[in-house]
Protein backbone atom coordinates (compact mmCIF):
# COMPACT_ATOMS: atom_id res chain seq x y z
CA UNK A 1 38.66 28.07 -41.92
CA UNK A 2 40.47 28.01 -38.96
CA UNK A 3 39.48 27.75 -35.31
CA UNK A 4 40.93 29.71 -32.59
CA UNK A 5 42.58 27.93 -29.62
CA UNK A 6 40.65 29.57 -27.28
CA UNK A 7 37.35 28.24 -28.63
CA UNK A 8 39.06 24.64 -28.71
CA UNK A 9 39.63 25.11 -24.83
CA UNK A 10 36.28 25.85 -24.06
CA UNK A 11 34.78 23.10 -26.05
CA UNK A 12 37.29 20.66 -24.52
CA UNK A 13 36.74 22.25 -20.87
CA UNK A 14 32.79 22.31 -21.03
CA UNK A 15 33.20 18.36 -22.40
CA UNK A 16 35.69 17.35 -19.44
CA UNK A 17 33.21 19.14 -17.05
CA UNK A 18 30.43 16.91 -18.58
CA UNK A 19 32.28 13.92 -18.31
CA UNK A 20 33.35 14.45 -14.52
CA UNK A 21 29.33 15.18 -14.06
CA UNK A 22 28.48 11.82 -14.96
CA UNK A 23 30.93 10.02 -13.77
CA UNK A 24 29.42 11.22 -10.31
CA UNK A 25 26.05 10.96 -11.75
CA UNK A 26 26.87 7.31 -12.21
CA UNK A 27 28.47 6.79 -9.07
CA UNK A 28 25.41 8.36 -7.57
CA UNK A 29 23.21 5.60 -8.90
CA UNK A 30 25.32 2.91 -8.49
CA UNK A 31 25.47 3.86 -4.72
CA UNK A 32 21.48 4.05 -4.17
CA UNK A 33 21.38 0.25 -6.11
CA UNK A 34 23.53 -1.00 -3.64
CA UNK A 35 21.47 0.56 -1.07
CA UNK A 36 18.68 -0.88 -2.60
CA UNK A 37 19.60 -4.56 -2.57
CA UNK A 38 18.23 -6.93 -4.83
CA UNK A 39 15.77 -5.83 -7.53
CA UNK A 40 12.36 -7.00 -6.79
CA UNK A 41 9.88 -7.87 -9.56
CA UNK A 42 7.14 -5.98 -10.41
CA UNK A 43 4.30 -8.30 -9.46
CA UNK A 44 6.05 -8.75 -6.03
CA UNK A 45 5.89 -4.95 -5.38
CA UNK A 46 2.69 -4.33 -6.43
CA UNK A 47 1.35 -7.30 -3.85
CA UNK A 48 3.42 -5.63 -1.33
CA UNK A 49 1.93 -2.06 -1.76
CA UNK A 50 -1.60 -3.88 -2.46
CA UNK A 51 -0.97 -5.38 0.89
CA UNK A 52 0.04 -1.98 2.65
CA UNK A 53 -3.45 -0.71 1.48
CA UNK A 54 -5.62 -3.23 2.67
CA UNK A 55 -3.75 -2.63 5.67
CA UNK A 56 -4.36 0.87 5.95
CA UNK A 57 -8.13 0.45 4.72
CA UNK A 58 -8.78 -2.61 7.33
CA UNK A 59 -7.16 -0.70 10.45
CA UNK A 60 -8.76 3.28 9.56
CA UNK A 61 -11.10 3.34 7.13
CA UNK A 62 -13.44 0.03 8.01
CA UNK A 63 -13.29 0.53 11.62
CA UNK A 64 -13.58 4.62 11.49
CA UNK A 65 -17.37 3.75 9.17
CA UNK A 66 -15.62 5.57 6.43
CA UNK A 67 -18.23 6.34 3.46
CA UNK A 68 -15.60 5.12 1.03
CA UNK A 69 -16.92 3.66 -2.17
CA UNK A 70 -14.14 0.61 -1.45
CA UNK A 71 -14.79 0.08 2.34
CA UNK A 72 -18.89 0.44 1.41
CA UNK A 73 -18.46 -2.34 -1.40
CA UNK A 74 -16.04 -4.70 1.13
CA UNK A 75 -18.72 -4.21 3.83
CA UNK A 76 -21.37 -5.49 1.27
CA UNK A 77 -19.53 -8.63 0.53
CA UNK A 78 -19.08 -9.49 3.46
CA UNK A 79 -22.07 -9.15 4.56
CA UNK A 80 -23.33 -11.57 1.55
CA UNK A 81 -21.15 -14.00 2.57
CA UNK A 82 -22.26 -14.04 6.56
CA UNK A 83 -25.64 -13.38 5.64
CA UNK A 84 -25.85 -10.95 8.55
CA UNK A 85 -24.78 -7.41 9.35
CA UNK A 86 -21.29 -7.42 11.06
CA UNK A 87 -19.70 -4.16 12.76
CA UNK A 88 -16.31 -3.74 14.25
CA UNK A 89 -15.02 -1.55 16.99
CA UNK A 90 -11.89 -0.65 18.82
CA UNK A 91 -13.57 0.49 22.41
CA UNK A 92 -11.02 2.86 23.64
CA UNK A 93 -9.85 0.77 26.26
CA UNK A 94 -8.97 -2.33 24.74
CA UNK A 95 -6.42 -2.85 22.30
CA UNK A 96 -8.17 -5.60 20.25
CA UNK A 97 -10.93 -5.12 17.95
CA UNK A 98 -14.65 -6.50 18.60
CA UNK A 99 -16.84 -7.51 16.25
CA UNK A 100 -20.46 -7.97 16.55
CA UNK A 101 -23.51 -8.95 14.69
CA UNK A 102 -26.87 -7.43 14.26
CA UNK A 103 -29.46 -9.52 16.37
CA UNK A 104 -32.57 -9.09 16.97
CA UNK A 105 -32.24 -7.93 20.37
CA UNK A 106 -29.48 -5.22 19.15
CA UNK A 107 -25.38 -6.07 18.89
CA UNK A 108 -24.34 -9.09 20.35
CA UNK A 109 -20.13 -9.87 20.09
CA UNK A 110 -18.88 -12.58 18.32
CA UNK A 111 -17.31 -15.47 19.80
CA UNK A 112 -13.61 -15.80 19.66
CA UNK A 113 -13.25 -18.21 17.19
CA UNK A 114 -15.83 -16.87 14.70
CA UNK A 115 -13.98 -13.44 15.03
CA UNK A 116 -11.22 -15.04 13.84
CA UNK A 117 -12.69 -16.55 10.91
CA UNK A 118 -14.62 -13.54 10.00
CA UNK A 119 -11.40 -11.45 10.25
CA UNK A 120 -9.04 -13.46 7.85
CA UNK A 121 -11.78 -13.42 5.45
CA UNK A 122 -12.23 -9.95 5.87
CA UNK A 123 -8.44 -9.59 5.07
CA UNK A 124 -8.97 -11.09 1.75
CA UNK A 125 -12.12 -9.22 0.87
CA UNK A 126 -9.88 -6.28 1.81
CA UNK A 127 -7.00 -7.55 -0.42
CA UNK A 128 -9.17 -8.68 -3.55
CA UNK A 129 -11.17 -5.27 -3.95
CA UNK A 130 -8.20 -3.56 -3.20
CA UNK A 131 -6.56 -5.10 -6.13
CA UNK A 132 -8.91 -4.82 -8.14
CA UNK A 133 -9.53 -1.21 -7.95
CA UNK A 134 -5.86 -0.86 -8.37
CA UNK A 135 -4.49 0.44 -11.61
């Protein structure tokens, strides 16, 4: 059986037009990898975006009293762990959070150096249930 030329042309045009596709296709992603720098393991971006959510949950969700399942639990452990009711607050003045404690004669701030401690472990509460809710 024979084959007409102009059927040979078309299957040899539609081919080069495939190839010059991918070529650009290919220079395409070879551009965005360079843009991309190094390749970064897996483990190392999930900490990062783990990171980026305790960030987000520390600075809106625990200080806005969000009814979150994940800021309610973090609240509760770290209450356990202080063994006393802790709230925190950005007054709209300041630019630095307070914390305070439930007393018996109502909210009383926490000293400077207590705030700190209570904060760092706070971040790794944060960072601990946030990767562990994580999939």
């Amino acid at each position: 059986m024979d084959t007409p030329t102009l059927y040979t042309r078309h299957v040899l045009s539609s081919y080069g037009r495939q190839l010059v596709t991918a070529r650009r296709l290919a220079r395409y992603r070879q551009t965005l990898r360079a843009r991309e720098g190094p390749a970064i393991a897996p483990e190392v971006k999930r900490r990062l975006l783990v990171e980026r959510i305790a960030k987000e949950v520390m600075e809106n969700l625990l200080m806005a009293g969000s009814d979150n399942p994940v800021v309610n639990e973090i609240k509760k452990r770290l209450q356990e762990e202080f063994d006393e009711r802790i709230t925190f607050t950005y007054p709209p003045a300041e630019l630095e959070i307070q914390v305070f404690r439930e007393g018996p004669d109502g909210q009383e701030e926490i000293a400077p150096a207590e705030k700190l401690n209570i904060l760092d472990r706070l971040w790794e509460i944060t960072l601990e249930t946030v990767d562990e809710t994580m999939l």
